[in-house]
Protein backbone atom coordinates (compact mmCIF):
# COMPACT_ATOMS: atom_id res chain seq x y z
CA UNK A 1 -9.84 27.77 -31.19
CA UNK A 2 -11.06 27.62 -27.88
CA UNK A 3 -8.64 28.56 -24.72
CA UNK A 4 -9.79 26.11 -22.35
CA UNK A 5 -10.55 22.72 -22.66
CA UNK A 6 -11.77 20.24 -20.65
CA UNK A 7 -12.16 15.92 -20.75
CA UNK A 8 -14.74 13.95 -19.23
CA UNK A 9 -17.76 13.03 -18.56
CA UNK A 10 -21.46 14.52 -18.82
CA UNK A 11 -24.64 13.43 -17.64
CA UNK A 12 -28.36 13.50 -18.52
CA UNK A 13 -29.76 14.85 -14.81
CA UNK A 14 -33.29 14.37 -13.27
CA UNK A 15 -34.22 16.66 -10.65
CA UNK A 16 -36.22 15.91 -8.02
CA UNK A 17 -37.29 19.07 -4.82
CA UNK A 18 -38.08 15.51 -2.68
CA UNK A 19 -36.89 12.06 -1.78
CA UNK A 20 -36.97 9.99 -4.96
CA UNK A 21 -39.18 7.34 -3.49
CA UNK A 22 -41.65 10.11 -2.89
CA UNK A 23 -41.53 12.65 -5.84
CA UNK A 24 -43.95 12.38 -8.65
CA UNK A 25 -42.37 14.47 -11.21
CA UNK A 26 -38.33 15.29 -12.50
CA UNK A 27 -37.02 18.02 -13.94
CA UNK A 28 -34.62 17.30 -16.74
CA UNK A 29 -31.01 19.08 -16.93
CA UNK A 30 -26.94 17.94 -17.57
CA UNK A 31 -24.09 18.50 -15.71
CA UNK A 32 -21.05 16.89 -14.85
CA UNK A 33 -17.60 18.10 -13.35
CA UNK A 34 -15.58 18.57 -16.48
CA UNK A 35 -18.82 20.10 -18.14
CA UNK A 36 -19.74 22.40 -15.24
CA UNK A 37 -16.12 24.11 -15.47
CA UNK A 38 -16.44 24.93 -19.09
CA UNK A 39 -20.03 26.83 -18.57
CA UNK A 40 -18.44 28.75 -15.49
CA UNK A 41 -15.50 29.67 -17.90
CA UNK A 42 -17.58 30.44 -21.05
CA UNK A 43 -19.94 32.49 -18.71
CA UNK A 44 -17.22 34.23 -18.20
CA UNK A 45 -16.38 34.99 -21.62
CA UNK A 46 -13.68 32.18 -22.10
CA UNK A 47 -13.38 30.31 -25.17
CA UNK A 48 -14.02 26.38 -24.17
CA UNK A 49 -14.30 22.89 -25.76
CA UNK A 50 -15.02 19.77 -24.35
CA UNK A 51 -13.79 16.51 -25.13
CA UNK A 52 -15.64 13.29 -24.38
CA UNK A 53 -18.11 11.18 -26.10
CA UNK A 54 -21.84 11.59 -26.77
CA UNK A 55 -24.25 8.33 -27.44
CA UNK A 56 -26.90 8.01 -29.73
CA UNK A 57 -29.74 7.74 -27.23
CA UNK A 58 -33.00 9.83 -27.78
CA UNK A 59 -30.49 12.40 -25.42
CA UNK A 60 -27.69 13.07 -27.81
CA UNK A 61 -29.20 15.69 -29.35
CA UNK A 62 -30.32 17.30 -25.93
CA UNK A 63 -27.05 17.39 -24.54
CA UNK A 64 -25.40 18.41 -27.57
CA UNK A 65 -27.61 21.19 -28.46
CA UNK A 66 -27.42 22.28 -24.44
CA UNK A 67 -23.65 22.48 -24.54
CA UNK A 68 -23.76 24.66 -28.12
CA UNK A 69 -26.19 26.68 -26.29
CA UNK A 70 -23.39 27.37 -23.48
CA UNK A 71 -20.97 28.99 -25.72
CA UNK A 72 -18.71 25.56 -25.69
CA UNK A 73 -17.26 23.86 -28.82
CA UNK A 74 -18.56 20.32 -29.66
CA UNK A 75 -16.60 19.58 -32.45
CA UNK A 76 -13.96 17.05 -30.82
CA UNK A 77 -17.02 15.15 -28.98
CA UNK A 78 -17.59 12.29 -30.22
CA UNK A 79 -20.47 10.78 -31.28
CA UNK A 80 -20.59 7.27 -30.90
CA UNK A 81 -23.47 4.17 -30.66
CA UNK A 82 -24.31 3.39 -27.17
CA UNK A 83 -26.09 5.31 -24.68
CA UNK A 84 -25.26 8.87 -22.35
CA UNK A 85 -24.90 8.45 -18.18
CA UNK A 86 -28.14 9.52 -16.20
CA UNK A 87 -28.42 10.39 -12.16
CA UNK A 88 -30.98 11.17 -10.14
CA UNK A 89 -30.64 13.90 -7.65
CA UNK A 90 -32.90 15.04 -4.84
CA UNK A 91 -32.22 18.30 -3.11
CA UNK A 92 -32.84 18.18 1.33
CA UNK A 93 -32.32 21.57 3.61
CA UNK A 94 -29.53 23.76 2.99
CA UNK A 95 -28.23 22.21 0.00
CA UNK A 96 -27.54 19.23 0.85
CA UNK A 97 -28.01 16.21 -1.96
CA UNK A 98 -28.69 12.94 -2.35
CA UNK A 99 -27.66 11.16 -5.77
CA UNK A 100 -28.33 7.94 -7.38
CA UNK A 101 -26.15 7.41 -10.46
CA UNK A 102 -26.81 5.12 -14.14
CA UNK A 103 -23.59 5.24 -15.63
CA UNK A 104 -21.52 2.29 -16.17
CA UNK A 105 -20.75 1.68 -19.66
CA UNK A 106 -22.05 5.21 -20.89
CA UNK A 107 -20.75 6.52 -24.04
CA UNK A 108 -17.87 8.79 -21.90
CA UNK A 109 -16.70 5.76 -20.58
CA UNK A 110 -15.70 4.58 -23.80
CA UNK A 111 -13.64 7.14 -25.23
CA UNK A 112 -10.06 6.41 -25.94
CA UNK A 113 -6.53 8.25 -27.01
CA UNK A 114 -7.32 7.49 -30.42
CA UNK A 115 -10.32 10.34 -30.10
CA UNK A 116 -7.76 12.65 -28.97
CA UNK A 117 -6.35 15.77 -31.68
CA UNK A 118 -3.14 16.63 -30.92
CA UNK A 119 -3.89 19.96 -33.07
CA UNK A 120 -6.68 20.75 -31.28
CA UNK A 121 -5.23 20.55 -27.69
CA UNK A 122 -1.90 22.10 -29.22
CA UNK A 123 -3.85 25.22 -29.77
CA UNK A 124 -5.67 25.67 -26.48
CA UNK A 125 -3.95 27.97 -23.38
CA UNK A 126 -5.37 25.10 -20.25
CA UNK A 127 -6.68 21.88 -20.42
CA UNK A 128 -8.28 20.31 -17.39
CA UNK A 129 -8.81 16.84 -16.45
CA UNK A 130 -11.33 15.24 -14.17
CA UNK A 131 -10.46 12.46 -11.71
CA UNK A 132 -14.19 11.26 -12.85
CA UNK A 133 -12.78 10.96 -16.28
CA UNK A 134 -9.98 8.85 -14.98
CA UNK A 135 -12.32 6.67 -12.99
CA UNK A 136 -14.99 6.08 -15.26
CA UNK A 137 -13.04 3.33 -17.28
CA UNK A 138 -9.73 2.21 -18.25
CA UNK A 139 -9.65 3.32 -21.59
CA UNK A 140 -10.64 6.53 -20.41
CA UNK A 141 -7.60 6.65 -17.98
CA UNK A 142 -6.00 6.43 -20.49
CA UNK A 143 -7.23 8.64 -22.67
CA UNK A 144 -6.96 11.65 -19.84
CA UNK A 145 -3.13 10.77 -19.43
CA UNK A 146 -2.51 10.34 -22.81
CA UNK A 147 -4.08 14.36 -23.16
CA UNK A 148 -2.08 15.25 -20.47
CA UNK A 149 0.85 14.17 -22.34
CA UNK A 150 0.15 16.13 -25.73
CA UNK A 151 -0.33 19.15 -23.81
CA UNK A 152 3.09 18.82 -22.17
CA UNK A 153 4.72 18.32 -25.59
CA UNK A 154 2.82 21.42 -27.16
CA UNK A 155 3.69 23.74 -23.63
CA UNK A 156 -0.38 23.94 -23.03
CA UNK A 157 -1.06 24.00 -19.27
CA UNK A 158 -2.37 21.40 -17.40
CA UNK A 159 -5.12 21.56 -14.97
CA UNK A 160 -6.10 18.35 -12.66
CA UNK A 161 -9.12 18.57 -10.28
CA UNK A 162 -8.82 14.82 -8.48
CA UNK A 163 -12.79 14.81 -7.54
CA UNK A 164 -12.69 11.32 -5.26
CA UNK A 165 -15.98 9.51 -6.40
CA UNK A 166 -15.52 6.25 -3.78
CA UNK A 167 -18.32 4.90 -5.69
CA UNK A 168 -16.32 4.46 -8.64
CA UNK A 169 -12.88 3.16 -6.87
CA UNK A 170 -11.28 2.83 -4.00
CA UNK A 171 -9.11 5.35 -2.40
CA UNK A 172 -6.07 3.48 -3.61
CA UNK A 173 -6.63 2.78 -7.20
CA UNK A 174 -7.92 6.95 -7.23
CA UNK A 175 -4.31 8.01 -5.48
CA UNK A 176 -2.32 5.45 -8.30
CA UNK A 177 -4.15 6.86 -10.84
CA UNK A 178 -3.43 10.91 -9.70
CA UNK A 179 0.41 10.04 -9.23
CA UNK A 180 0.46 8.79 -12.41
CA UNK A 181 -0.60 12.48 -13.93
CA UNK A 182 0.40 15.05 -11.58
CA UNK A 183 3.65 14.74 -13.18
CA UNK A 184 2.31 16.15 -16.14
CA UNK A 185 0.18 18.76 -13.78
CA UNK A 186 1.07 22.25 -13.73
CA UNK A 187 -2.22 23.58 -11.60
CA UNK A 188 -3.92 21.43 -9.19
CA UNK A 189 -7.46 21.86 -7.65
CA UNK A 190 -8.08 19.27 -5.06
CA UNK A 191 -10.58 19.58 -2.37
CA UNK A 192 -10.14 19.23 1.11
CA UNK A 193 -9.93 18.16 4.07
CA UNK A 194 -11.82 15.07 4.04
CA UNK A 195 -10.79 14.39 0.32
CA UNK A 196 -7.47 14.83 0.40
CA UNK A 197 -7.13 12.95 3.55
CA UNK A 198 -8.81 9.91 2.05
CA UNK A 199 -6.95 10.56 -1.29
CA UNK A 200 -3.32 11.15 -0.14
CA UNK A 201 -3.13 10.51 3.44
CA UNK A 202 -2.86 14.29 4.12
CA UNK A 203 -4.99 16.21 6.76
CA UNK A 204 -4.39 19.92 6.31
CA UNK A 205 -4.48 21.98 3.15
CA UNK A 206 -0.76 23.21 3.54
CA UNK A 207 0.04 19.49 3.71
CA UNK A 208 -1.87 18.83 0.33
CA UNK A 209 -0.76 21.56 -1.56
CA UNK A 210 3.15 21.25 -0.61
CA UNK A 211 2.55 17.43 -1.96
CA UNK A 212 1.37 18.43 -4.83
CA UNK A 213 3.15 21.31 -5.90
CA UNK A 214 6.19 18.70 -4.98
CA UNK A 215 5.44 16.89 -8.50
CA UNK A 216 5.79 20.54 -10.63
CA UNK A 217 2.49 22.08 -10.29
CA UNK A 218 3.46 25.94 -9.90
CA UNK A 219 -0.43 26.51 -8.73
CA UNK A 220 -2.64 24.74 -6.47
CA UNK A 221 -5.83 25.52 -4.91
CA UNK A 222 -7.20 23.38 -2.06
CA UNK A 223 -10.93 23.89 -2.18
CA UNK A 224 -12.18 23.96 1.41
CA UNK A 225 -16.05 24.76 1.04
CA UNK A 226 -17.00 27.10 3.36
CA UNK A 227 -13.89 27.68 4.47
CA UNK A 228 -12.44 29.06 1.79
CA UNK A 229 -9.98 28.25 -0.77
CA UNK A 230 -5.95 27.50 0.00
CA UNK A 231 -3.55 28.79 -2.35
CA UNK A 232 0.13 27.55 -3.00
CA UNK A 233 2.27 28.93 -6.13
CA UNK A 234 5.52 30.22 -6.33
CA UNK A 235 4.88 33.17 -5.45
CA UNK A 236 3.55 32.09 -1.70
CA UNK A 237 0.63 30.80 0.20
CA UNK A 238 -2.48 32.13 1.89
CA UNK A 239 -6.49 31.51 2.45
CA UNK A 240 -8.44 33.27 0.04
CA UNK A 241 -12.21 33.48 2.45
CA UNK A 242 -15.63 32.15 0.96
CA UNK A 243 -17.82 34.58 -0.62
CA UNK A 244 -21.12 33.88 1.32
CA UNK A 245 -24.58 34.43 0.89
CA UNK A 246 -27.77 34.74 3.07
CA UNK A 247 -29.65 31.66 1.44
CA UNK A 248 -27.96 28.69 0.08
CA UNK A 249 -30.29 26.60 -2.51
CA UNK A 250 -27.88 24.28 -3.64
CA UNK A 251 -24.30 23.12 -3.13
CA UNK A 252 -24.31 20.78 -6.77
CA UNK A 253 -21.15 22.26 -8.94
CA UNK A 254 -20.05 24.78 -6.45
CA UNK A 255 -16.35 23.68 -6.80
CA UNK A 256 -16.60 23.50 -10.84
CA UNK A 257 -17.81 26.56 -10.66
CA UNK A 258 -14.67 27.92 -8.91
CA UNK A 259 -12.64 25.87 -10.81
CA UNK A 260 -13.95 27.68 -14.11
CA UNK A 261 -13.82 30.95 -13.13
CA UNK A 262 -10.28 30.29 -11.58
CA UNK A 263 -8.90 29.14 -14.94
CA UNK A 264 -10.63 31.37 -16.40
CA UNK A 265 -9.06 34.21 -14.94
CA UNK A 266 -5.30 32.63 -15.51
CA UNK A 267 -6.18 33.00 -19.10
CA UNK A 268 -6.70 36.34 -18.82
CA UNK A 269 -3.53 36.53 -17.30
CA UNK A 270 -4.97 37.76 -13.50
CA UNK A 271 -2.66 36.81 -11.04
CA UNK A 272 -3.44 33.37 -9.19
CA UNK A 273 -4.83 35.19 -6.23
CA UNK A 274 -7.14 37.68 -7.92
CA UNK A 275 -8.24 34.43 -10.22
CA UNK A 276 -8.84 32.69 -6.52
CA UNK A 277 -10.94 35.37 -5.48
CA UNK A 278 -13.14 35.43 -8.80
CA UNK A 279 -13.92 32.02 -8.31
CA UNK A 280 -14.57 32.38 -4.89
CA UNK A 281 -17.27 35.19 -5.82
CA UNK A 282 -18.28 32.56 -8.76
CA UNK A 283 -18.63 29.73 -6.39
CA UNK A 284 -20.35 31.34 -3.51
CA UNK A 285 -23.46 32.91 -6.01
CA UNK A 286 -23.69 30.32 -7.76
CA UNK A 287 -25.37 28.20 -4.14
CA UNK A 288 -27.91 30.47 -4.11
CA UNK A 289 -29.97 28.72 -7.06
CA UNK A 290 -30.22 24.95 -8.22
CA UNK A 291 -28.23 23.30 -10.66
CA UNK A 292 -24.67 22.79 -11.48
CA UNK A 293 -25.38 25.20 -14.49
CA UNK A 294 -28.52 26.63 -14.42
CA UNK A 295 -27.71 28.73 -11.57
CA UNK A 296 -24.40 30.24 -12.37
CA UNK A 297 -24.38 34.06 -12.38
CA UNK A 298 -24.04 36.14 -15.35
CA UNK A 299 -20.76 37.71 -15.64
CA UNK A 300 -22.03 41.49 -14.36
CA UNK A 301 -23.12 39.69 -11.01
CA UNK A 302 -20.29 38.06 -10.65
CA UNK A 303 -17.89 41.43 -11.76
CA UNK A 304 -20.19 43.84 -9.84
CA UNK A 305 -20.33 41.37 -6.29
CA UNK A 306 -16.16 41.18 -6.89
CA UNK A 307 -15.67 44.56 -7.04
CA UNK A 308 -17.82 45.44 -3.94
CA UNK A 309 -16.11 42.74 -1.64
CA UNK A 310 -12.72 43.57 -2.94
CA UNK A 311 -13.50 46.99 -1.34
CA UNK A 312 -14.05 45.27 2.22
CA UNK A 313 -10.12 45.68 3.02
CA UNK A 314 -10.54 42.66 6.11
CA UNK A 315 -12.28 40.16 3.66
CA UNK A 316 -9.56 40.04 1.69
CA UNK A 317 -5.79 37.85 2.68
């Protein structure tokens, strides 16, 4: 039984290296928030599952095939009639992206607590829950609180990554919909500031994580980008610094891919600030390449680069 598992959404992904109204030819990939997590985790050597729903479009098999191919267990996705989400993305100078998304009414957004196996999530150590999953649909609101709740009952953590999409709803309806979960929350990984600011009315990361940890999360990490990561638990607070490199390629996934390799190393019962750090490492090589997924580094890289920073005594909090 997988260790980790995550509900949401994934997307078919067409890649283009120029403005869309110029480029002649995509490159096709997936990704999505709650998807990109699991393949930083399973890189890592977690056991993961995702739950969601998959269409039957001519990209059901695709997707499902990619997702078996990362190590991650399909058997609570649900296939359904309908069709999968697609987005365009075109990559500028120093990572910066430009995205045009297809999704409403995608097979994810249909999914409802009825798809959910109490069993299944009863037998898992954390399952995480995207904001995007919440703002997708109703139903799927509902399905991510009604997970939320079975984990509670069967003493599985809870992890809650808020993601603000103001595309998909307003500030408002996003911050109604997070209080209504983060009771059920026990490790939070917002991003800040601008995100939590528009999201909760708070401007600094202490702020943020002293609100949040004030509905029972014992852990919360306040993803800052190049900044660094802000960590609250019981145990205290401090910035855990970026891991950077000399060339960033792309930006797409960098906080999934923290939030992976952060879970990841809670399950393998690392202390929340060495977990911090391995996601920091996680996050900062994966930029170097494109993709959400396609560039996250194999877990030597990422165990080897770790070690050797860990070593540079005034990098470290």
């Amino acid at each position: 039984m997988p260790d980790i598992l995550s509900l949401g959404e994934c997307m078919v992904e067409f890649f283009a290296e120029e403005p869309l109204a110029e480029a002649e030819q995509v490159q096709k990939a997936f990704a999505g928030d709650a998807l990109n997590l699991l393949a930083a985790a399973s890189r890592l050597g977690s056991s993961c599952g995702f739950l969601s729903r998959v269409g039957n479009d001519p990209f059901q098999k695709y997707l499902l095939n990619g997702w078996e191919n990362l190590g991650i267990d399909t058997s609570h996705v649900k296939r359904v009639e309908g069709r999968n989400g697609i987005y365009f993305i075109s990559i500028y100078g120093h990572g910066e992206r430009d995205f045009t998304y297809y999704r409403a009414g995608s097979a994810p957004s249909t999914m409802t607590p009825a798809d959910l196996d109490p069993d299944y999530i009863a037998q898992a150590r954390v399952l995480h829950i995207s904001g995007i999953a919440q703002a997708i649909s109703e139903s799927a609101r509902a399905t991510a609180l009604a997970a939320a709740r079975i984990a509670n009952e069967a003493h599985v953590c809870v992890s809650f990554d808020p993601n603000l999409r103001p595309a998909l709803w307003s500030a408002a309806e996003a911050r109604a919909a997070a209080e209504e979960l983060l009771p059920h929350v026990d490790i939070a990984l917002p991003s800040g500031p601008e995100e939590s600011e528009q999201l909760f009315g708070l401007a600094t990361a202490e702020e943020t994580a002293d609100y949040l940890r004030g509905f029972g999360a014992y852990a919360v990490a306040v993803k800052l980008g190049a900044a660094g990561v802000y960590l609250s638990t019981e145990d205290g607070t401090g910035m855990v610094p970026a891991f950077t490199v000399s060339h960033v390629v792309d930006t797409t996934g960098a906080g999934d891919a923290f939030n992976g390799a952060f879970l990841h190393g809670l399950v393998e019962n690392m202390p929340p600030l060495e977990a911090a750090r391995l996601g920091m490492v996680m996050a900062g090589l994966k930029v170097r390449g494109r993709g959400a997924i396609a560039s996250l580094p194999e877990k030597s890289e990422v165990e080897a680069a770790l070690a050797a920073w860990e070593q540079k005594s005034d990098m470290l909090p």
